[in-house]
C-alpha atoms as a PDB file:
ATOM      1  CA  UNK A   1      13.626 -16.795   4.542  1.00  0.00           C
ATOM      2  CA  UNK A   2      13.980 -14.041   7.331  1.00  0.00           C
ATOM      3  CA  UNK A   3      11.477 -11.486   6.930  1.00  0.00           C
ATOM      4  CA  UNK A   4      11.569  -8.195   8.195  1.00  0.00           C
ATOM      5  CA  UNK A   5       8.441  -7.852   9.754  1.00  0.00           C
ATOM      6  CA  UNK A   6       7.720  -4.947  12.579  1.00  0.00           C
ATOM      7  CA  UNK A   7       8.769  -6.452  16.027  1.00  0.00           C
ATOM      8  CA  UNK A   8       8.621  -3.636  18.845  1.00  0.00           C
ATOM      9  CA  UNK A   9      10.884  -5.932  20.869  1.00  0.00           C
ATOM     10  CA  UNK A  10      14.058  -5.368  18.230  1.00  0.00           C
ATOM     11  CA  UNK A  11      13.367  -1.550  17.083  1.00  0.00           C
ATOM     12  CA  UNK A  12      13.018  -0.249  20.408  1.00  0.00           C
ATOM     13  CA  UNK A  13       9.923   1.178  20.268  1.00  0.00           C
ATOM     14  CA  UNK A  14       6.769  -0.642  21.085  1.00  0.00           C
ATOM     15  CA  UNK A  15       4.199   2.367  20.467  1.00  0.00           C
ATOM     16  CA  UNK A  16       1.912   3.654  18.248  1.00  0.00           C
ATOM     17  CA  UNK A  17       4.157   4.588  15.317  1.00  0.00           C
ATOM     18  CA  UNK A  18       5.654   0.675  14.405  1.00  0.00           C
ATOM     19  CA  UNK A  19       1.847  -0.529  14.252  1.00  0.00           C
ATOM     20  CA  UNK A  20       0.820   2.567  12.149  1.00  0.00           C
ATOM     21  CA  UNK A  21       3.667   2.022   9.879  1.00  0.00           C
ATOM     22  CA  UNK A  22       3.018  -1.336   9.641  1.00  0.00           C
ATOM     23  CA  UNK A  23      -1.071  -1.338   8.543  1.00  0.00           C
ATOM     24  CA  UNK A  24      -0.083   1.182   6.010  1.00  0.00           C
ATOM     25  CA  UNK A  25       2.102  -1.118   4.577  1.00  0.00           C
ATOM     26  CA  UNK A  26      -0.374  -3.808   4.544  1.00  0.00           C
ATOM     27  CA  UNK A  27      -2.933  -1.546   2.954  1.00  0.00           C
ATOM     28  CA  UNK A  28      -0.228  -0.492  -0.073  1.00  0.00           C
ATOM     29  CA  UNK A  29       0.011  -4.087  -0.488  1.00  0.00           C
ATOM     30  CA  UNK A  30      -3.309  -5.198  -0.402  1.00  0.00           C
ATOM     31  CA  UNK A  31      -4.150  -2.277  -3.449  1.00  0.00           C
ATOM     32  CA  UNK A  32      -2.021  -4.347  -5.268  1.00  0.00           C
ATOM     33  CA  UNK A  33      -3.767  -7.741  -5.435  1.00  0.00           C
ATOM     34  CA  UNK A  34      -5.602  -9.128  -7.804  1.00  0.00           C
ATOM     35  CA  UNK A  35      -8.876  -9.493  -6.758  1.00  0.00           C
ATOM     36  CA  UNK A  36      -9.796  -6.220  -8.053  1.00  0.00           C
ATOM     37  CA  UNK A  37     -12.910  -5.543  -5.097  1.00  0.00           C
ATOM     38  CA  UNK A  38      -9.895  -6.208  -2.196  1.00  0.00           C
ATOM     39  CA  UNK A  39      -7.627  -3.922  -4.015  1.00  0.00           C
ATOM     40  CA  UNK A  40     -10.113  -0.961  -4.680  1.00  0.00           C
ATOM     41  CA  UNK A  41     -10.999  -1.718  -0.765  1.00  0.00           C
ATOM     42  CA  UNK A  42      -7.481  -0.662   0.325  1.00  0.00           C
ATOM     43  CA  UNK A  43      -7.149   1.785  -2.300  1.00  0.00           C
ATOM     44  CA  UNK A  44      -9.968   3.783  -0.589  1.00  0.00           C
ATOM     45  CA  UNK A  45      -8.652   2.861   2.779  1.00  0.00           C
ATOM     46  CA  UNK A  46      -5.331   4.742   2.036  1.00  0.00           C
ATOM     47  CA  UNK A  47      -7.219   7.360   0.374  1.00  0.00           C
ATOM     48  CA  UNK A  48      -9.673   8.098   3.341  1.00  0.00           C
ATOM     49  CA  UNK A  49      -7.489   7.114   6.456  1.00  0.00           C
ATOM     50  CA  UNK A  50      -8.959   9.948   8.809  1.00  0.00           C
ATOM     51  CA  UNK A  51     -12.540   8.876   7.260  1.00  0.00           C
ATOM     52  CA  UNK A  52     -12.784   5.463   7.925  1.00  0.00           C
ATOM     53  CA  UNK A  53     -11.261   5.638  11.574  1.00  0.00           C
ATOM     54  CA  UNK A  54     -14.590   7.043  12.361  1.00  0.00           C
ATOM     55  CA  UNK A  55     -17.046   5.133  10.176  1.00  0.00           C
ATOM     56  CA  UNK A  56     -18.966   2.284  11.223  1.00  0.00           C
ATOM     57  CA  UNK A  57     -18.431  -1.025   8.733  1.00  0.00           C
ATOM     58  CA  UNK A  58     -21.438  -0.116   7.253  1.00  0.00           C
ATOM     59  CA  UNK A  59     -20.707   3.112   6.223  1.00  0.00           C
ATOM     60  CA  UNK A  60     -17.251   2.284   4.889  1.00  0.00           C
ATOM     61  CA  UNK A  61     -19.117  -0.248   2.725  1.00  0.00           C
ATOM     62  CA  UNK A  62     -21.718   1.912   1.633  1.00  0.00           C
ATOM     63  CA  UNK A  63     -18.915   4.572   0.841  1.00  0.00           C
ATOM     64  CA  UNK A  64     -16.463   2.042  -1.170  1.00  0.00           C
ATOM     65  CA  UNK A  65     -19.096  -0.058  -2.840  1.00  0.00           C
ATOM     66  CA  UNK A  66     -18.795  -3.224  -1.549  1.00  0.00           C
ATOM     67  CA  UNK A  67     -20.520  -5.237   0.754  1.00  0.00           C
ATOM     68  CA  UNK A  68     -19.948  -5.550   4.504  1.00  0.00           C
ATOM     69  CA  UNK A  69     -18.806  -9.031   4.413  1.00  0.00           C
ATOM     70  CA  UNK A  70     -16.025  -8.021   1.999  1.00  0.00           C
ATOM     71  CA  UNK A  71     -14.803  -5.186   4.706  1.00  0.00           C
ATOM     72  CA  UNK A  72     -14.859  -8.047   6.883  1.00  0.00           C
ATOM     73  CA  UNK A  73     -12.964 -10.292   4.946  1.00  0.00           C
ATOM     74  CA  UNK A  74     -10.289  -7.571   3.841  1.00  0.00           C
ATOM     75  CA  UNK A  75      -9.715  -7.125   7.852  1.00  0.00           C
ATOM     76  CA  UNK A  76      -8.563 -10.792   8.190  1.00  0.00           C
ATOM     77  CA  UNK A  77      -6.834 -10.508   4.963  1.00  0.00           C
ATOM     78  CA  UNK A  78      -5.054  -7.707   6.981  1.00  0.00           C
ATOM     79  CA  UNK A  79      -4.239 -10.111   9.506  1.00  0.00           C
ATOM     80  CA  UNK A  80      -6.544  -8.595  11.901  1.00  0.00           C
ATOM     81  CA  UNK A  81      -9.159  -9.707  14.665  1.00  0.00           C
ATOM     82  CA  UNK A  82     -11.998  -7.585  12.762  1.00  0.00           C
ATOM     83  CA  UNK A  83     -13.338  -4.256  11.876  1.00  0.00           C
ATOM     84  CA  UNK A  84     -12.568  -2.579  14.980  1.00  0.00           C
ATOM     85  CA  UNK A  85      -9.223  -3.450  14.977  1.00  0.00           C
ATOM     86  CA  UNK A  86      -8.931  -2.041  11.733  1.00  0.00           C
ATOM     87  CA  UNK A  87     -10.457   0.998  13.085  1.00  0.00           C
ATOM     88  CA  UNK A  88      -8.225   1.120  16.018  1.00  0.00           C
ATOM     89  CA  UNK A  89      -5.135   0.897  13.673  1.00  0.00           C
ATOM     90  CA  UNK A  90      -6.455   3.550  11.169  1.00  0.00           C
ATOM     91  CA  UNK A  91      -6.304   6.130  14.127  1.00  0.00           C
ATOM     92  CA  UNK A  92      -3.816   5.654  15.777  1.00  0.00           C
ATOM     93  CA  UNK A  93      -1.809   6.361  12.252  1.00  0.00           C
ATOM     94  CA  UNK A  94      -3.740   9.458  11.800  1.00  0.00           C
ATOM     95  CA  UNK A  95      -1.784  11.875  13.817  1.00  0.00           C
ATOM     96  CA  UNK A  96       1.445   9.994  11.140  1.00  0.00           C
ATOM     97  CA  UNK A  97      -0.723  11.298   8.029  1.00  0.00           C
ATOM     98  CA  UNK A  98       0.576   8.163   6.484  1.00  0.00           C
ATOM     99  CA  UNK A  99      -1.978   8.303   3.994  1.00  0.00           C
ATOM    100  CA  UNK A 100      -1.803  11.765   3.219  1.00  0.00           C
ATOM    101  CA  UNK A 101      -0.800  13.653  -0.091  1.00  0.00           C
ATOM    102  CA  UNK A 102       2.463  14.771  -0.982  1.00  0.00           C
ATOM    103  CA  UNK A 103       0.634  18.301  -0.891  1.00  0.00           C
ATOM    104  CA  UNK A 104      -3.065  19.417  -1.867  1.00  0.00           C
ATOM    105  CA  UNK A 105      -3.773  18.259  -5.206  1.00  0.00           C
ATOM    106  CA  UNK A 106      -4.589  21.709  -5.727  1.00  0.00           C
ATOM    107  CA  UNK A 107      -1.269  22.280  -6.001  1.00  0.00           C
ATOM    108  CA  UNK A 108      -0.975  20.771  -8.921  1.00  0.00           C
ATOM    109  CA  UNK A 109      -3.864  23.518 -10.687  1.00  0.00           C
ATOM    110  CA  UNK A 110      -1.615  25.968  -9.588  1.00  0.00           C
ATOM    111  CA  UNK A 111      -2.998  27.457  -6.828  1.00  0.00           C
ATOM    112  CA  UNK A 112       0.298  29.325  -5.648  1.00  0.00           C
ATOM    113  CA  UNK A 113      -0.543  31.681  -3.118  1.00  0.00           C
ATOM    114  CA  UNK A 114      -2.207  28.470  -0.975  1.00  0.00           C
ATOM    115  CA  UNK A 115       0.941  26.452  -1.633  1.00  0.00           C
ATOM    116  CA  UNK A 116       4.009  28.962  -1.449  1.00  0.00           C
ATOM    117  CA  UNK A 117       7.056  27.297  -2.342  1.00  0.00           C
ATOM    118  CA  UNK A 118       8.730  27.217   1.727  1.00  0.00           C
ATOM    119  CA  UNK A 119       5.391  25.214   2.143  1.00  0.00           C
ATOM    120  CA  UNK A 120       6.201  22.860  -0.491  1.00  0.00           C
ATOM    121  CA  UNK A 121       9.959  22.875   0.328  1.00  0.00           C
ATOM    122  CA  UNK A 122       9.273  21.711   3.909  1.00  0.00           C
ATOM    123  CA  UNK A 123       6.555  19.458   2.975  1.00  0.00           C
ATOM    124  CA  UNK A 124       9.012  17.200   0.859  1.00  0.00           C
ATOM    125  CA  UNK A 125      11.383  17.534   3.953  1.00  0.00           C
ATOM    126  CA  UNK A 126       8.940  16.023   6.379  1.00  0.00           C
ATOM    127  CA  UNK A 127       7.597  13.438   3.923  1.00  0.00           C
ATOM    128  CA  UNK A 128      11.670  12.044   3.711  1.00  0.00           C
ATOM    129  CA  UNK A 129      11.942  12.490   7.504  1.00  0.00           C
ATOM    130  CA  UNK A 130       8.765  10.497   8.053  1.00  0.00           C
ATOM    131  CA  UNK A 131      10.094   8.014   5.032  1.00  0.00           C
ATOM    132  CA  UNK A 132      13.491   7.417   6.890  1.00  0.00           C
ATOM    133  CA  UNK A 133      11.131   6.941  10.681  1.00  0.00           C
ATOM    134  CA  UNK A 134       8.922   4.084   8.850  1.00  0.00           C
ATOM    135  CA  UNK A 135      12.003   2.727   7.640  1.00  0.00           C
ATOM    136  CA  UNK A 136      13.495   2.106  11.144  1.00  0.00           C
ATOM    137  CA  UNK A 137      10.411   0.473  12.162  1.00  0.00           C
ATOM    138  CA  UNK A 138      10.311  -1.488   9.303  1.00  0.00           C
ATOM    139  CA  UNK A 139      13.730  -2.934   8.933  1.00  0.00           C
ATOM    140  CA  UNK A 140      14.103  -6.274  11.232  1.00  0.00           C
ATOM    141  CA  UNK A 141      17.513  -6.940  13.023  1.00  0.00           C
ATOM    142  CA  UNK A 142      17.927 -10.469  12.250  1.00  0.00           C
ATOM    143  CA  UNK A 143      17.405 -10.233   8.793  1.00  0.00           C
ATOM    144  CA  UNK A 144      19.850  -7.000   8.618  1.00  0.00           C
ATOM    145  CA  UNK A 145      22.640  -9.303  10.224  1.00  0.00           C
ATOM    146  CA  UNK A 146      22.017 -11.950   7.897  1.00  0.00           C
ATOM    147  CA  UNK A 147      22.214  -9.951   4.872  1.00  0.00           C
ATOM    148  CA  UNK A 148      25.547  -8.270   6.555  1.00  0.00           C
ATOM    149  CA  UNK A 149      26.608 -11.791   6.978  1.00  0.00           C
ATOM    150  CA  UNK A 150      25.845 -12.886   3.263  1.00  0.00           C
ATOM    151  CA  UNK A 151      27.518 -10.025   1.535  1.00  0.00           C
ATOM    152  CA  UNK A 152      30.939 -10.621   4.099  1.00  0.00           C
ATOM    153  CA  UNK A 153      31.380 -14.282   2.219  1.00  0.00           C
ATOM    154  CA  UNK A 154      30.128 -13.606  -0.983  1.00  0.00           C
ATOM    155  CA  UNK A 155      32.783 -13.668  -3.489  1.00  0.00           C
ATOM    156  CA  UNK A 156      30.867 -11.103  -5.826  1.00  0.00           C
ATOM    157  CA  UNK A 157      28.003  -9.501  -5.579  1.00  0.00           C
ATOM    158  CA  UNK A 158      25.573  -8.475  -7.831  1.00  0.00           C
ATOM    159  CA  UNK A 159      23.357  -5.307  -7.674  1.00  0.00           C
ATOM    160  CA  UNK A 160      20.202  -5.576  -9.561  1.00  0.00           C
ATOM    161  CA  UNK A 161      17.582  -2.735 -10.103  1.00  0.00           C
ATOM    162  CA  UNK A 162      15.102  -1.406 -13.150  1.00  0.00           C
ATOM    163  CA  UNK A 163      13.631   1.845 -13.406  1.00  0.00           C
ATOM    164  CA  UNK A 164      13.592   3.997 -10.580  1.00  0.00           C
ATOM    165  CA  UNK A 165      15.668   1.151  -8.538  1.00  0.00           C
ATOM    166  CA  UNK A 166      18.481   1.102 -10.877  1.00  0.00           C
ATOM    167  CA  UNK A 167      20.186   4.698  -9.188  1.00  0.00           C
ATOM    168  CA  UNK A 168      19.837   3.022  -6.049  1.00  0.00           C
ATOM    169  CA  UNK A 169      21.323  -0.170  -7.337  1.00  0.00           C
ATOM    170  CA  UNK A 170      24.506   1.910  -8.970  1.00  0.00           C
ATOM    171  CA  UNK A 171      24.548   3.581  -5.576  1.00  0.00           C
ATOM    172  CA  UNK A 172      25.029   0.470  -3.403  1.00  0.00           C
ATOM    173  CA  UNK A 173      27.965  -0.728  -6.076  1.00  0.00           C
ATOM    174  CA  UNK A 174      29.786   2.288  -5.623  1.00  0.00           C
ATOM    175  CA  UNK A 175      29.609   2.053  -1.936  1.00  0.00           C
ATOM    176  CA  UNK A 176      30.862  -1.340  -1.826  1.00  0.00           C
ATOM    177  CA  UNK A 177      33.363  -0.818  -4.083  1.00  0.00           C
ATOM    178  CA  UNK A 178      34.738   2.123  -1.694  1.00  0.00           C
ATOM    179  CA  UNK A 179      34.405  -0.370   0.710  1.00  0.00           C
ATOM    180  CA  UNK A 180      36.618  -3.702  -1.287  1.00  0.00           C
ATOM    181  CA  UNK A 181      34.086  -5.996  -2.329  1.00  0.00           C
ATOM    182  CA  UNK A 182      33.765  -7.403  -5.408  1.00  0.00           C
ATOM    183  CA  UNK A 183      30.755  -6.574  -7.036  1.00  0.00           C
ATOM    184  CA  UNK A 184      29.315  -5.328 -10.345  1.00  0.00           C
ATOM    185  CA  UNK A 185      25.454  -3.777 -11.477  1.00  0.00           C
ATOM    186  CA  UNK A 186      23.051  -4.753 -14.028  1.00  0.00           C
ATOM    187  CA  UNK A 187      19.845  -3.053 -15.336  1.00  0.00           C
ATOM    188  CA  UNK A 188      20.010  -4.977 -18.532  1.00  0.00           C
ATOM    189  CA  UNK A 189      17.866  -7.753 -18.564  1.00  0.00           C
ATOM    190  CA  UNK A 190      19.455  -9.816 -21.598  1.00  0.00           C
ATOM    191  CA  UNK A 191      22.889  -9.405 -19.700  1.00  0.00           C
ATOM    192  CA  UNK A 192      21.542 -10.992 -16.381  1.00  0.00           C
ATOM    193  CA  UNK A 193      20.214 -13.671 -18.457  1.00  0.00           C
ATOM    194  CA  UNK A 194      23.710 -14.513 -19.247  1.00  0.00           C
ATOM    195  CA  UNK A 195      25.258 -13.690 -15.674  1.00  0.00           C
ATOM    196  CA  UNK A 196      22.747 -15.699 -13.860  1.00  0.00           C
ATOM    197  CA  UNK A 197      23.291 -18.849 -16.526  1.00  0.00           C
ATOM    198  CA  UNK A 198      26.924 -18.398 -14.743  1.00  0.00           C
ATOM    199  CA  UNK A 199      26.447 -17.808 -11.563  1.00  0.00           C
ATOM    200  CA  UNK A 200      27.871 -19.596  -8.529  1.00  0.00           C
ATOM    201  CA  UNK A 201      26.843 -20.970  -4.916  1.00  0.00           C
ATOM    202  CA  UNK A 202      29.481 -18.434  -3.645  1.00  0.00           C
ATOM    203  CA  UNK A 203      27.626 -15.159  -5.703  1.00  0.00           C
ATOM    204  CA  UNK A 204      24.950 -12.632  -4.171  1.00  0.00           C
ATOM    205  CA  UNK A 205      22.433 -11.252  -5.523  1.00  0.00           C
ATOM    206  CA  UNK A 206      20.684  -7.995  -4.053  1.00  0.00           C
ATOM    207  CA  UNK A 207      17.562  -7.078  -6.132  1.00  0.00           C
ATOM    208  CA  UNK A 208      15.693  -3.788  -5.005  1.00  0.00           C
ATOM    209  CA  UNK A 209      12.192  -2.936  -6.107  1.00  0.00           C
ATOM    210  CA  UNK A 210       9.849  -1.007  -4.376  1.00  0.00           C
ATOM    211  CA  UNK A 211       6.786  -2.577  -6.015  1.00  0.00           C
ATOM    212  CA  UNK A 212       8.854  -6.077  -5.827  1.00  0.00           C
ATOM    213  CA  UNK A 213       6.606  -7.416  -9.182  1.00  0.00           C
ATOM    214  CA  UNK A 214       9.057  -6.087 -11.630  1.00  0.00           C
ATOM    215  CA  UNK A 215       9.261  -9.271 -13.941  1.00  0.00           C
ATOM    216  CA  UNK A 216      12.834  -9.172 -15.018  1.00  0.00           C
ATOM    217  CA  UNK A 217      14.029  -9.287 -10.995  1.00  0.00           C
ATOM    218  CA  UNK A 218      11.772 -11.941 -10.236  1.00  0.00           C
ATOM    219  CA  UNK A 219      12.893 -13.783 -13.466  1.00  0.00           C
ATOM    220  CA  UNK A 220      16.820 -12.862 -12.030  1.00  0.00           C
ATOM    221  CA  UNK A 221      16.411 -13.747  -8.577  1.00  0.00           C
ATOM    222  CA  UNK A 222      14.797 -17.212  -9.847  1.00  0.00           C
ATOM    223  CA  UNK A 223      17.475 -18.079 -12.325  1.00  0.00           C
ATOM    224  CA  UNK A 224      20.435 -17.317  -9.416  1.00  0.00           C
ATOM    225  CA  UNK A 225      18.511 -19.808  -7.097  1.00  0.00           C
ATOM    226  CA  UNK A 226      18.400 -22.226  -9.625  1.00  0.00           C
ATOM    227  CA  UNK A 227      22.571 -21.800  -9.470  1.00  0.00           C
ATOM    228  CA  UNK A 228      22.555 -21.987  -5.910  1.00  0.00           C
ATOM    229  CA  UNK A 229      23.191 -18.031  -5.102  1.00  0.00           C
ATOM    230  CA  UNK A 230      22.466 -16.451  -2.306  1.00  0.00           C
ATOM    231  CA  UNK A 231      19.289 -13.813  -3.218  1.00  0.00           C
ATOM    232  CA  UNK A 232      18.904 -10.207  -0.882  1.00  0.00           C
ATOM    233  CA  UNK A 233      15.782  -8.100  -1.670  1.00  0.00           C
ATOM    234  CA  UNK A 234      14.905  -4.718  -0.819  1.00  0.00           C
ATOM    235  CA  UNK A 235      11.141  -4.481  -1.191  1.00  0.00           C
ATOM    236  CA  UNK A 236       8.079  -2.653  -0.013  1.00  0.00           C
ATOM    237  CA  UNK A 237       5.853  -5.348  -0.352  1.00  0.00           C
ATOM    238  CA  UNK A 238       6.504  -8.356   1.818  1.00  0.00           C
ATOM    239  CA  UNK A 239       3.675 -10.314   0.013  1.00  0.00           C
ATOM    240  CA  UNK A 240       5.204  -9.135  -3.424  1.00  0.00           C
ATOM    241  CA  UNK A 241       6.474 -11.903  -5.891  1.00  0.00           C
ATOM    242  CA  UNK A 242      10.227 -10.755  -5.054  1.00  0.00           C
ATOM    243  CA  UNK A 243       9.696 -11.538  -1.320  1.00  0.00           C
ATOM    244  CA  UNK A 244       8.944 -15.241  -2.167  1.00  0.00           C
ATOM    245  CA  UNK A 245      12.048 -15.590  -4.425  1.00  0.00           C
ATOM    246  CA  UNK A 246      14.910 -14.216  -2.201  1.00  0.00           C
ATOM    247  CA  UNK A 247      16.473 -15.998   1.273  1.00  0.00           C
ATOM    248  CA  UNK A 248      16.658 -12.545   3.091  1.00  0.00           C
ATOM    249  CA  UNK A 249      13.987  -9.428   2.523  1.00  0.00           C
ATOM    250  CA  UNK A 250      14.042  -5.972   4.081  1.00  0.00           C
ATOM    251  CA  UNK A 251      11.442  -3.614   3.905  1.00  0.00           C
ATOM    252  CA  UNK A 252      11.463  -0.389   2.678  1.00  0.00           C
ATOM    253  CA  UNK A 253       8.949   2.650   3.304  1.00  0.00           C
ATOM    254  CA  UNK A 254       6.619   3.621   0.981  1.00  0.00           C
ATOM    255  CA  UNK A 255       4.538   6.780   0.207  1.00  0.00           C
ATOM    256  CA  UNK A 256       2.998   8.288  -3.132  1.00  0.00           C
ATOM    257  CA  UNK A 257       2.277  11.189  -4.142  1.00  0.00           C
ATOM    258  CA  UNK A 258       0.267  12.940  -7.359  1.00  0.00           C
ATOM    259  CA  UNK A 259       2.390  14.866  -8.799  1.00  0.00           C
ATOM    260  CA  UNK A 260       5.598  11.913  -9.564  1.00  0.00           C
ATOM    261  CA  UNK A 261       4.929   8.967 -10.730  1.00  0.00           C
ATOM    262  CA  UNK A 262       7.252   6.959  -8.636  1.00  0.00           C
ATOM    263  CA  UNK A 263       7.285   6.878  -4.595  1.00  0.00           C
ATOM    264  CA  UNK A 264       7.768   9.985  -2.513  1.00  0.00           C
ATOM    265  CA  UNK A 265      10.368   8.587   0.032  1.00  0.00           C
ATOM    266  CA  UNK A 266      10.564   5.395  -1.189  1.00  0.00           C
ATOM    267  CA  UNK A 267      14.631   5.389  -2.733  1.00  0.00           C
ATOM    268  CA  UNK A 268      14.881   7.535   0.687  1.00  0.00           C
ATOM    269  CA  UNK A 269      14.024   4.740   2.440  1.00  0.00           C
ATOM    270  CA  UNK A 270      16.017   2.411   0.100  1.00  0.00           C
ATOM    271  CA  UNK A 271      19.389   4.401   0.264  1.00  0.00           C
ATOM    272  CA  UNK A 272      18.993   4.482   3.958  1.00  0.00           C
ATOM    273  CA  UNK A 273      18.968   0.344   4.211  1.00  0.00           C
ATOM    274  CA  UNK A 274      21.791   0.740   1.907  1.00  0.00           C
ATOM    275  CA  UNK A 275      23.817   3.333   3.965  1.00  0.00           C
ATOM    276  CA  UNK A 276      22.571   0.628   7.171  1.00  0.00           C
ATOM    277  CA  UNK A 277      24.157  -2.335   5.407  1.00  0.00           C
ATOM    278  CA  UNK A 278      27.612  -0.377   4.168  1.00  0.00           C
ATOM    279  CA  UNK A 279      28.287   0.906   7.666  1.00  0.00           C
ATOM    280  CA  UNK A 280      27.638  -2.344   9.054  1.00  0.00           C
ATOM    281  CA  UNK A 281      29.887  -4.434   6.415  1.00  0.00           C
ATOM    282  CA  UNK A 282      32.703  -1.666   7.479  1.00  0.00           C
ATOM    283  CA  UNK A 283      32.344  -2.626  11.557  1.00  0.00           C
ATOM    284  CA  UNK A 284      32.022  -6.136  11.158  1.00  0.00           C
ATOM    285  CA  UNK A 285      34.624  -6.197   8.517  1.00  0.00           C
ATOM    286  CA  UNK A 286      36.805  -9.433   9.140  1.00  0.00           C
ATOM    287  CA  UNK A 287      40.632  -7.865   7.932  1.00  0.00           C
ATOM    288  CA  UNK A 288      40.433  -4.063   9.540  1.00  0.00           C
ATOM    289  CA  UNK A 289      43.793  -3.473   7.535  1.00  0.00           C
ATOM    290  CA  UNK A 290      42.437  -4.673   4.479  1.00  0.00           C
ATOM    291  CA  UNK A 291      39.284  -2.445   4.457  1.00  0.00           C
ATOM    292  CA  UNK A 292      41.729   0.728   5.219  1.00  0.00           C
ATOM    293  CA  UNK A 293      44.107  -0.328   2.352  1.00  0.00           C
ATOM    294  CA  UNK A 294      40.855  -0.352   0.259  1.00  0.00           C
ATOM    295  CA  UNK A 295      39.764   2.981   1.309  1.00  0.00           C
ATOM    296  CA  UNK A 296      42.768   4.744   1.240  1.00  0.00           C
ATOM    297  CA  UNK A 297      42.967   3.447  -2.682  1.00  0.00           C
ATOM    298  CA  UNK A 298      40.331   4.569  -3.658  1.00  0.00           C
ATOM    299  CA  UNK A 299      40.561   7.942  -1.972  1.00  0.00           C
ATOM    300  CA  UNK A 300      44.038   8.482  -3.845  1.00  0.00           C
ATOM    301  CA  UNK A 301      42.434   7.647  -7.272  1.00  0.00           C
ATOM    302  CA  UNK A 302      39.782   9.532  -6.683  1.00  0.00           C
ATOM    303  CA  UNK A 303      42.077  12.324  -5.710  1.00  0.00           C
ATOM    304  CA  UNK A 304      43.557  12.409  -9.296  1.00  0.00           C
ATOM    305  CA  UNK A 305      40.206  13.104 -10.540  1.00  0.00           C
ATOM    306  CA  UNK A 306      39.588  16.029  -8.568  1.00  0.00           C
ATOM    307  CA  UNK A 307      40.731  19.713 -10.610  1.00  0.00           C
ATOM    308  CA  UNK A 308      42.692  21.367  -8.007  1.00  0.00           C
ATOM    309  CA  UNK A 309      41.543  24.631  -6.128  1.00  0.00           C
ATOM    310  CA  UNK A 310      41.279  27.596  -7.690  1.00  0.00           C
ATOM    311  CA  UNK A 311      43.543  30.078  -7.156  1.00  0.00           C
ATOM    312  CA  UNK A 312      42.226  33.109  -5.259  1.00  0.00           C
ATOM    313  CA  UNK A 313      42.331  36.411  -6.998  1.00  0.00           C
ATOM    314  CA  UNK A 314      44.564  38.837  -6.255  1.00  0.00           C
ATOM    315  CA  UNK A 315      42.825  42.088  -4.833  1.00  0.00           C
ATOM    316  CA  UNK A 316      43.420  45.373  -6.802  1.00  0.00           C
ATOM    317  CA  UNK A 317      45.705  48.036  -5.205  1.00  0.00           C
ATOM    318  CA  UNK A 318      43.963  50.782  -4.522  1.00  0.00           C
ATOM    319  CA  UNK A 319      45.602  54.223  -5.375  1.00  0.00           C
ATOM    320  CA  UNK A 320      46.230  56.506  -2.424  1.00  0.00           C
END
């Protein structure tokens, strides 16, 4: 399976941002395990970035209410030498704010002259921008070209997404429709039950979940492999149950907030791997005339959808 882990070497940039990026989304993944102490460990971690860069493994212990050896053994589950490595990583992502808020939560006890609206309109701007930087970092080249190279022989592909996901799903079947490929979209559990008992060696399936433990994906993405289809994931976790049922994972950003339940930047992210894949099916597109006859089809259908222009209104005379 080709995993999309951070390599400076392939995203062109080698500093501080890929390796802040990159412990965030080891600490978002780490809240979610099981072992409750490890998760509520993390969970503080991301909650108190700033805080714990300058604490000394004592202090973060004493603060999260576990013991010191646990701090120590949630830094290897991090995959990292020790504490101070941790420590190093936690500020260098601090001038990011990866861990930071949406906005205050006092925002949400509507404290509106602190919070004006511009303030809130620019803070959902940057928290998108930042969503689309982590993505770039986050995204592997070799396992983008595979999944380009996947969806080029596939005889139909399959777009799978629940909840939140399922938008982005419908999204990525439109654009490959535009585009000529033979796909379809499912959000219906009992009806991938009975596409999956059908599938072929020659289908693709691309699930996308950002918490990548939705059980009716996993469940979908196991049944296809059973039938010898080729799986794509889009993910945020890269330790998630999804990423050890598909052939090719990318990772997508990831970023809550208070006030929604779902992930602040997270379908960004997702519709940006999307928009990545699409333009790179179009370039590497094997029968150029092919993809234009398919484009210029579906432009003149669309067309006939469109209610023409309105006509402009004549001006009155005025009297002299």
């Amino acid at each position: 399976m080709a995993e999309a882990s951070v390599d400076p070497s392939m995203t062109g940039d080698p500093g501080i941002g890929s390796r802040a990026v990159d412990i965030f989304q080891k600490l978002v993944s780490a809240s979610r395990s099981p072992d409750r102490t490890m998760a509520r460990l993390s969970q503080w971690m991301i909650d108190n970035q700033t805080r714990a860069a300058s604490l000394s493994i004592s202090s973060v212990a004493s603060a999260s209410q576990v013991s010191e050896t646990t701090v120590f053994r949630f830094c290897k589950l991090l995959g990292l030498t020790g504490y101070r490595d941790l420590r190093n990583a936690l500020a260098e992502g601090r001038g990011l704010a990866l861990g930071a808020q949406l906005v205050h939560p006092r925002l949400q006890q509507g404290a509106c002259d602190e919070h004006p609206l511009a303030a809130v309109m620019r803070r959902v701007i940057e928290v998108n921008s930042e969503a689309l930087l982590k993505t770039m970092s986050l995204v592997a080249l070799p396992a983008l070209q595979e999944a380009v190279d996947a969806l080029l022989v596939a005889d139909h592909i399959h777009l799978v997404g629940f909840g939140s996901s399922a938008p982005v799903a419908f999204d990525a079947y439109q654009r490959l429709l535009y585009l000529g490929f033979t796909a379809s979209v499912h959000s219906d559990p009992h009806v991938l039950a009975a596409v999956t008992a059908n599938a072929r060696p020659s289908n693709l399936f691309l699930g996308i979940s950002c918490s990548g433990r939705t059980r009716d994906l996993v469940e979908t993405l196991q049944a296809a492999g059973a039938r010898g289809a080729k799986r794509l994931a889009i993910t945020s976790d890269r330790n998630s149950p999804v990423a050890t049922t598909t052939d090719i994972m990318l990772i997508s950003a990831v970023r809550r907030s208070p006030i929604a339940h779902e992930t602040i930047g997270t379908r960004t992210s997702q519709l940006a791997i999307i928009e990545m894949i699409c333009v790179a099916l179009a370039l590497q597109h094997p029968d150029r005339e092919q993809l234009d006859r398919s484009i210029a089809v579906h432009d003149r259908e669309i067309a006939k959808k469109r209610l023409p222009d309105m006509p402009k209104r004549a001006r009155p005379q005025r009297l002299v």
